[in-house]
PDB file of N, CA and C in Angstrom:
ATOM      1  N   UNK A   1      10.312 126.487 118.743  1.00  0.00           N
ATOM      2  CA  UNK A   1      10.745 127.831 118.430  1.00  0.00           C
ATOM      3  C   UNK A   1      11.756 127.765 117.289  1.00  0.00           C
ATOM      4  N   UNK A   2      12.102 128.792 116.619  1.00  0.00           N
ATOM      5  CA  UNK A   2      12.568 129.045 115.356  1.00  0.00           C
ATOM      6  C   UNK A   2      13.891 128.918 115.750  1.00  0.00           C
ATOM      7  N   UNK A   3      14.906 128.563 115.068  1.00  0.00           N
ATOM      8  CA  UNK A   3      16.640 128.765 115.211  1.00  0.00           C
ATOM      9  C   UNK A   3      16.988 129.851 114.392  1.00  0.00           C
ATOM     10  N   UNK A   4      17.937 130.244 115.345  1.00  0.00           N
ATOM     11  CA  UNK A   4      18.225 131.524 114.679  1.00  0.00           C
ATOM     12  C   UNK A   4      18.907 131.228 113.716  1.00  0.00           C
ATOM     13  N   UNK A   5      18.963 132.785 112.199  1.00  0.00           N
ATOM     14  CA  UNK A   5      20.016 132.156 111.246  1.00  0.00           C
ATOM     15  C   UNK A   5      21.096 132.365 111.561  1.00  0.00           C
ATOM     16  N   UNK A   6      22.020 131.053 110.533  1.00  0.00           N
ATOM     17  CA  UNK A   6      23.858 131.278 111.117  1.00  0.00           C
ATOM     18  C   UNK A   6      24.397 132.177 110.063  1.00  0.00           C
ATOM     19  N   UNK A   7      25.285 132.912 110.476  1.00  0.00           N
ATOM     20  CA  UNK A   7      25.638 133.390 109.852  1.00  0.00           C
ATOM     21  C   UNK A   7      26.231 133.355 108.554  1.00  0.00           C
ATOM     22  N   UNK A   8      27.219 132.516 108.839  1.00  0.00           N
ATOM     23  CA  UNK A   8      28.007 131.504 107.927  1.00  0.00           C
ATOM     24  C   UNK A   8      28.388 130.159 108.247  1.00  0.00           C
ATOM     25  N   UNK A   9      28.222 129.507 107.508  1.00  0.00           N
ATOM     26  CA  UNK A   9      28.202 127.745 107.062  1.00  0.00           C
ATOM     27  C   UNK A   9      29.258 127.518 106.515  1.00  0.00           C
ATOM     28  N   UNK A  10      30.537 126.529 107.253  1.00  0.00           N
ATOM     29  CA  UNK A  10      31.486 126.147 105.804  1.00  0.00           C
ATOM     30  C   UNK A  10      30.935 125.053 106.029  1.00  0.00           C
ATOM     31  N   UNK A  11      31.206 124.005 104.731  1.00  0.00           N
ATOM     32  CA  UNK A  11      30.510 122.614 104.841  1.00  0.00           C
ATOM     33  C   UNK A  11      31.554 121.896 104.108  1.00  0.00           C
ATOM     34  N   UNK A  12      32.046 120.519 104.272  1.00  0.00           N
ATOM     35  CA  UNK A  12      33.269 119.608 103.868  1.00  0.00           C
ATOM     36  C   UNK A  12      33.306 119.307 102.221  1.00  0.00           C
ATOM     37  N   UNK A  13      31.858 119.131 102.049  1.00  0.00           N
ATOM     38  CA  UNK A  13      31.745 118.767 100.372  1.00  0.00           C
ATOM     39  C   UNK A  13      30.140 119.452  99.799  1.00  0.00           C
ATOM     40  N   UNK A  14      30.300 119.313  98.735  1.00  0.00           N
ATOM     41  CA  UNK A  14      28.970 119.746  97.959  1.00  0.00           C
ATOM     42  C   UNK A  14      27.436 118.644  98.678  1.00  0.00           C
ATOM     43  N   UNK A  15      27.985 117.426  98.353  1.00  0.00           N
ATOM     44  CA  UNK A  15      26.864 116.624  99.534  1.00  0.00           C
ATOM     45  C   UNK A  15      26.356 117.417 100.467  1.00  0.00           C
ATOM     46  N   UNK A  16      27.062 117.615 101.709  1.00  0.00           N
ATOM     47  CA  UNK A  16      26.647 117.749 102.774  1.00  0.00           C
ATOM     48  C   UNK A  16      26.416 119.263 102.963  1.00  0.00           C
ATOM     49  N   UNK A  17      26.577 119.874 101.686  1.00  0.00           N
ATOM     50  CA  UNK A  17      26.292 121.762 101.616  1.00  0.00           C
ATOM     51  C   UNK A  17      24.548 121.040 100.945  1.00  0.00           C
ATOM     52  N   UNK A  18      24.411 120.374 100.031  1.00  0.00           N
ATOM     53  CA  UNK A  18      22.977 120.112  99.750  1.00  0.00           C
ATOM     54  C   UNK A  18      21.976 119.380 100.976  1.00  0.00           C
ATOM     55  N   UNK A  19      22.676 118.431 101.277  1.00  0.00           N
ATOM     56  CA  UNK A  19      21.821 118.270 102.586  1.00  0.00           C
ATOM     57  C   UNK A  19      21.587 119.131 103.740  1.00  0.00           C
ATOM     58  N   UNK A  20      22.283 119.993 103.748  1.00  0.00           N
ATOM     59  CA  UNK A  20      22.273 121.105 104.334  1.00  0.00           C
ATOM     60  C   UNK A  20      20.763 122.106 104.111  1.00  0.00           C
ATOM     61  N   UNK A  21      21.065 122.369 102.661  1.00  0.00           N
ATOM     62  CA  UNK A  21      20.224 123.051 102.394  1.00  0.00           C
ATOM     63  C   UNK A  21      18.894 122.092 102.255  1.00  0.00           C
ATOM     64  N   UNK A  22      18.411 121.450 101.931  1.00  0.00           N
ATOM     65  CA  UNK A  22      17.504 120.449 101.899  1.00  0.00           C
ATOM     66  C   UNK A  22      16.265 120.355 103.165  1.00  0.00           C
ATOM     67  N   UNK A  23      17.518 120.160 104.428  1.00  0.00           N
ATOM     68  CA  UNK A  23      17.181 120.378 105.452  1.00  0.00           C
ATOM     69  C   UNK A  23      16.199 121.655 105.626  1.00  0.00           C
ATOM     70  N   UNK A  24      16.821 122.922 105.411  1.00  0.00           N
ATOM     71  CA  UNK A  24      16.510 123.779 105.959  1.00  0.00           C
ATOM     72  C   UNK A  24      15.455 124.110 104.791  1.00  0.00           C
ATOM     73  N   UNK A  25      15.060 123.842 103.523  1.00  0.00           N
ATOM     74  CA  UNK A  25      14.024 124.107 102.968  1.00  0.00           C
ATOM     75  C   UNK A  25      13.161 123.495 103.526  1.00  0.00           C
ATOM     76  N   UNK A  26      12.784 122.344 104.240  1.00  0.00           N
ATOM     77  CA  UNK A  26      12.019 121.385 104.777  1.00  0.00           C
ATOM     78  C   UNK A  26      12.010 122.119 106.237  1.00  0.00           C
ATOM     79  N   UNK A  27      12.294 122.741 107.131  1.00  0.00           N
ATOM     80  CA  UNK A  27      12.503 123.532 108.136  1.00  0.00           C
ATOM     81  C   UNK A  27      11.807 124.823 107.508  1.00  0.00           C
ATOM     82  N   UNK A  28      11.925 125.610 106.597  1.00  0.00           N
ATOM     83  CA  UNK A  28      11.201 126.738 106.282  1.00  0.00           C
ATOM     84  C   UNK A  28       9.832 126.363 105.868  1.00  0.00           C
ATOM     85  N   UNK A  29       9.854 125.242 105.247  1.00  0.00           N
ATOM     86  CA  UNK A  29       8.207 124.900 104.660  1.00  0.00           C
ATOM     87  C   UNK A  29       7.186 124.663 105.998  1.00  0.00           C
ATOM     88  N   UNK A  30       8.324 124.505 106.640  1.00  0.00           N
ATOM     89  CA  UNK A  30       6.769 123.812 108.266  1.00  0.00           C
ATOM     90  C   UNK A  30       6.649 124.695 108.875  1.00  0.00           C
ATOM     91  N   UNK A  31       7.814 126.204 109.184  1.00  0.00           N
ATOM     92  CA  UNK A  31       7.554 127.348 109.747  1.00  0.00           C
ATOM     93  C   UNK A  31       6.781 127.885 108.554  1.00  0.00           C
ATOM     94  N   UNK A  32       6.725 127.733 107.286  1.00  0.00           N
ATOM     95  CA  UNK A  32       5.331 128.500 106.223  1.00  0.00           C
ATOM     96  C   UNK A  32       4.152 127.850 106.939  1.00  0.00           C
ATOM     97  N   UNK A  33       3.947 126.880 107.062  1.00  0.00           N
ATOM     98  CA  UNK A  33       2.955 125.731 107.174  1.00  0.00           C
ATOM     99  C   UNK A  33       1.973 126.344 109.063  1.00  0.00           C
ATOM    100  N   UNK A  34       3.238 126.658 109.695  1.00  0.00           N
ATOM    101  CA  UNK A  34       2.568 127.105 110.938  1.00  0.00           C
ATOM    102  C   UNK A  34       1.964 127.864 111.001  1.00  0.00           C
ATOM    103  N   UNK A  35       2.606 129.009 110.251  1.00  0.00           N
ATOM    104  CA  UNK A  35       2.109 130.386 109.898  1.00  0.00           C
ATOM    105  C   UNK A  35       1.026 130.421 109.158  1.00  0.00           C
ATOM    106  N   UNK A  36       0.850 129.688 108.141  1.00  0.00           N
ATOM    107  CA  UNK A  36      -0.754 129.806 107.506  1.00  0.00           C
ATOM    108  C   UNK A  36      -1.894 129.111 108.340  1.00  0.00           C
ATOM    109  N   UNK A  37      -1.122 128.175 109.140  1.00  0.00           N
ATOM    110  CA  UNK A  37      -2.597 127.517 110.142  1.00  0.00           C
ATOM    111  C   UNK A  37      -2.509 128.795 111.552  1.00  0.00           C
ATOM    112  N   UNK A  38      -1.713 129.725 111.664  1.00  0.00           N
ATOM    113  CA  UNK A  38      -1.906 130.568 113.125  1.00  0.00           C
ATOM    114  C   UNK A  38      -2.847 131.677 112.517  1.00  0.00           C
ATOM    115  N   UNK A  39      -2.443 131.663 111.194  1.00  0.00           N
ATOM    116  CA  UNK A  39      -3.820 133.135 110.207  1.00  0.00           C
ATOM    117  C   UNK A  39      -4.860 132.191 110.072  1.00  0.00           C
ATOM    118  N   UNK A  40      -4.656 131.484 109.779  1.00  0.00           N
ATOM    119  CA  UNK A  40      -6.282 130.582 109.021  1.00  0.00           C
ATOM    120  C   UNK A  40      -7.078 130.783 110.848  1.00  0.00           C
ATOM    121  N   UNK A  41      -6.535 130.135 111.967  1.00  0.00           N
ATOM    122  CA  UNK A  41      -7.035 130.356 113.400  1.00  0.00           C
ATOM    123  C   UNK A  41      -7.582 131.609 113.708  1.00  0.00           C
ATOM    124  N   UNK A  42      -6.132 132.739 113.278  1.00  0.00           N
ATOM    125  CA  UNK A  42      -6.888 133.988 113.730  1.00  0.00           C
ATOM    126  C   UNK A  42      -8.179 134.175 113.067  1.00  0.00           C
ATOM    127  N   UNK A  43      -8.215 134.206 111.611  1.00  0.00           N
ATOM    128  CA  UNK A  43      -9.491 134.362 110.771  1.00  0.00           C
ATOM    129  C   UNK A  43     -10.816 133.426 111.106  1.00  0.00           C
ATOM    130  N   UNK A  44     -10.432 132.490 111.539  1.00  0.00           N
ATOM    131  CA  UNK A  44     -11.622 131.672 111.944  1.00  0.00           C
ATOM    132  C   UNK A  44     -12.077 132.548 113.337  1.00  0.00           C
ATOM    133  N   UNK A  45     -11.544 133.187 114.178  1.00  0.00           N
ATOM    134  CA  UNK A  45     -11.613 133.685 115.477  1.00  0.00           C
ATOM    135  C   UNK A  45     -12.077 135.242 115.318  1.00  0.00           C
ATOM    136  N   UNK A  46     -11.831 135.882 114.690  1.00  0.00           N
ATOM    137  CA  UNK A  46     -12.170 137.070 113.658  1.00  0.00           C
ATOM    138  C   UNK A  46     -13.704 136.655 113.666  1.00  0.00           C
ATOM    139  N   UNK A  47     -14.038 135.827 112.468  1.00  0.00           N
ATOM    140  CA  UNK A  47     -15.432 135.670 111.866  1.00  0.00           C
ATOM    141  C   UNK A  47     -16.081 135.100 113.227  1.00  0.00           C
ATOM    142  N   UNK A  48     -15.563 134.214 114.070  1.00  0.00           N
ATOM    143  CA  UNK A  48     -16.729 133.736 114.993  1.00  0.00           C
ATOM    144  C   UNK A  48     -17.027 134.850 115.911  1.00  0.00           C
ATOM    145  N   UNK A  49     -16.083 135.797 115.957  1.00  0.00           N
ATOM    146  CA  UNK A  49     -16.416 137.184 116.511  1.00  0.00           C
ATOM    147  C   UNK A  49     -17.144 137.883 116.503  1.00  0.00           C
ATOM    148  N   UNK A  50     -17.083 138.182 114.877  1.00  0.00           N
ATOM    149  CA  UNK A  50     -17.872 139.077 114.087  1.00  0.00           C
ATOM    150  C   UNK A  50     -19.058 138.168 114.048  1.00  0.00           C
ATOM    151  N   UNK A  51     -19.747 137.266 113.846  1.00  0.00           N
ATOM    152  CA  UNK A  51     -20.849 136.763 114.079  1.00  0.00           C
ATOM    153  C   UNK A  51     -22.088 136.772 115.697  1.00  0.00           C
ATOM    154  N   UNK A  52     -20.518 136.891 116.514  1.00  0.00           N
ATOM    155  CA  UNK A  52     -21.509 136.790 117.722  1.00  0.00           C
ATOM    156  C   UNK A  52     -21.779 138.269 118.344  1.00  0.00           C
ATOM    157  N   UNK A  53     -21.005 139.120 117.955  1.00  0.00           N
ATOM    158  CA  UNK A  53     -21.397 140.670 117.765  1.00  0.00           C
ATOM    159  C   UNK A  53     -22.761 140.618 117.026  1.00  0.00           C
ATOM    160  N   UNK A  54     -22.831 140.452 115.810  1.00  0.00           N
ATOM    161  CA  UNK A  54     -24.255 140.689 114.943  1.00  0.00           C
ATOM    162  C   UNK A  54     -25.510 140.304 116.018  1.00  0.00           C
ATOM    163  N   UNK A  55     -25.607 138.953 116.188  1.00  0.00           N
ATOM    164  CA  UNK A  55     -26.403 138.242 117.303  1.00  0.00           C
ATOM    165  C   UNK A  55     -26.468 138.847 118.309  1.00  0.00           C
ATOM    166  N   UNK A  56     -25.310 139.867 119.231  1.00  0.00           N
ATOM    167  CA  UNK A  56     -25.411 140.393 120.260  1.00  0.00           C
ATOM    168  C   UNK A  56     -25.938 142.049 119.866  1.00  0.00           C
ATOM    169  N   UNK A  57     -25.560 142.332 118.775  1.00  0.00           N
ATOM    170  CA  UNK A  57     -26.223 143.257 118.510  1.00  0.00           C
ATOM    171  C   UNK A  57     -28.136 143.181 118.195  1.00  0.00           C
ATOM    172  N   UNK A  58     -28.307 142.793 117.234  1.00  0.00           N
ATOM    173  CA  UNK A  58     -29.846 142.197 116.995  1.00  0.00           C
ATOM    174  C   UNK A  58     -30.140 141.902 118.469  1.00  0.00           C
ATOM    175  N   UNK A  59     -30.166 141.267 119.648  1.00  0.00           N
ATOM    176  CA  UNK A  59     -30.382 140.716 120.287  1.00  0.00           C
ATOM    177  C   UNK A  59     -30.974 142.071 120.963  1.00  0.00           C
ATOM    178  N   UNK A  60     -30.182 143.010 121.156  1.00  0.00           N
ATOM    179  CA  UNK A  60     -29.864 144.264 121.761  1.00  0.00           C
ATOM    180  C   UNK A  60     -30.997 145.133 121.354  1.00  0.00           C
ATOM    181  N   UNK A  61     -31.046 144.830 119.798  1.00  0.00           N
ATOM    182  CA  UNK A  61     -32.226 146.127 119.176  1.00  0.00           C
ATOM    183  C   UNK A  61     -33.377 145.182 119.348  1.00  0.00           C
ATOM    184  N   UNK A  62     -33.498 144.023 119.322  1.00  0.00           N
ATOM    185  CA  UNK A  62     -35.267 143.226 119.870  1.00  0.00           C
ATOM    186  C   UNK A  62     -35.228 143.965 121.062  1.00  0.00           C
ATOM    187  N   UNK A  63     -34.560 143.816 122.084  1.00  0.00           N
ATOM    188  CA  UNK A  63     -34.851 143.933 123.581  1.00  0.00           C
ATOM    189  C   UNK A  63     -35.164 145.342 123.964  1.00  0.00           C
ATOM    190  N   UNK A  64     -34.606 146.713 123.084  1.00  0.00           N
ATOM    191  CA  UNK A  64     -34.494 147.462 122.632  1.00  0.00           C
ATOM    192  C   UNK A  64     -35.944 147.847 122.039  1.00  0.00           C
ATOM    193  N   UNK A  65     -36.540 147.465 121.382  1.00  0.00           N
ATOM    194  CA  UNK A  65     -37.983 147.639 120.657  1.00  0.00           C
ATOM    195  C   UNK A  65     -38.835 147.273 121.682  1.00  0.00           C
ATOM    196  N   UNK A  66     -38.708 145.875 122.084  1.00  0.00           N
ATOM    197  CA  UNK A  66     -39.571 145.794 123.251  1.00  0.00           C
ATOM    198  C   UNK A  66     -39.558 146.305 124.423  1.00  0.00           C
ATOM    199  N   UNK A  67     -38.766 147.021 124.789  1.00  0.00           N
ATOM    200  CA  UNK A  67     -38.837 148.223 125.812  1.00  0.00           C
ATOM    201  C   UNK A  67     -39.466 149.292 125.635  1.00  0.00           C
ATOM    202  N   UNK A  68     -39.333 149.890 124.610  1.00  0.00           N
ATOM    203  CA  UNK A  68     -40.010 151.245 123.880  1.00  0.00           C
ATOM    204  C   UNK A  68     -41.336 150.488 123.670  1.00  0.00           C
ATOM    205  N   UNK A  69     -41.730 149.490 122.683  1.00  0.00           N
ATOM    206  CA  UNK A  69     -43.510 148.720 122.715  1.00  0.00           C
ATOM    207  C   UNK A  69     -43.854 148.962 124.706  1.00  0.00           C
ATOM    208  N   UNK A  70     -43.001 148.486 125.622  1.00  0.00           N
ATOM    209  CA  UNK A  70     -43.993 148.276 127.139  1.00  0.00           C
ATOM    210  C   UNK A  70     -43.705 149.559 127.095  1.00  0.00           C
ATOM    211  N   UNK A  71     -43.170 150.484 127.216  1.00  0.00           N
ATOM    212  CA  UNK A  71     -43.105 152.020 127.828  1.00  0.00           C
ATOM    213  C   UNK A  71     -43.754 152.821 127.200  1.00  0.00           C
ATOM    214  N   UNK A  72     -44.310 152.517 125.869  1.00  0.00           N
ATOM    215  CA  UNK A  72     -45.543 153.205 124.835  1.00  0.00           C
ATOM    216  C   UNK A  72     -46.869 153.034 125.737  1.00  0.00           C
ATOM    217  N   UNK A  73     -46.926 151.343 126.092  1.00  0.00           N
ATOM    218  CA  UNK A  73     -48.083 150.920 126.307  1.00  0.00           C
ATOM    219  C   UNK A  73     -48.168 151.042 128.095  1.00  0.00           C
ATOM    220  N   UNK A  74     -47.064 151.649 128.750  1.00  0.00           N
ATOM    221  CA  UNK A  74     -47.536 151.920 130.357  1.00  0.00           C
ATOM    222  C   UNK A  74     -48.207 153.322 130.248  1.00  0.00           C
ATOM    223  N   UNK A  75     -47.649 154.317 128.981  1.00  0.00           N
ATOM    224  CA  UNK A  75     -48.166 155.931 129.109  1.00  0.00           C
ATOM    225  C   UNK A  75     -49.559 155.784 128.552  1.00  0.00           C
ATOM    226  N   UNK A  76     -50.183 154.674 127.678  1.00  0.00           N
ATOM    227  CA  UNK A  76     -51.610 154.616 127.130  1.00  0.00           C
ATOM    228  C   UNK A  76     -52.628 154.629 128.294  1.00  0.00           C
TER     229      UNK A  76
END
């Protein structure tokens, strides 16, 4: 889980204000990094969605046609 931000930072020297920050650019890049693999997931989960809808749809209008073809051919 994320740390919250601090408010304010005093830090002893310029060093340890850069390692500071260093840190936390390397801490923001892997929370970027999570975040584009939790969208890239959703989107992969999206499309495998939307694919098995199509299939469940089509599936629906065959079964669909061939009901109407036997119920043509019980009134002949």
């Amino acid at each position: 889980m994320a740390k919250p931000l601090q408010s304010r930072t005093t830090f002893k020297s310029k060093a340890s204000a850069l390692a500071w920050a260093d840190k936390e650019r390397v801490r923001l890049a892997n929370l970027e990094r999570e975040c584009v693999d939790i969208l890239n997931d959703r989107d992969d989960e999206v499309l495998t969605l939307r694919v098995e809808n199509r299939a469940l749809k089509e599936a629906l209008a065959r079964a669909e046609a061939q009901r109407d073809f036997y119920e043509r051919k019980t009134l002949e």
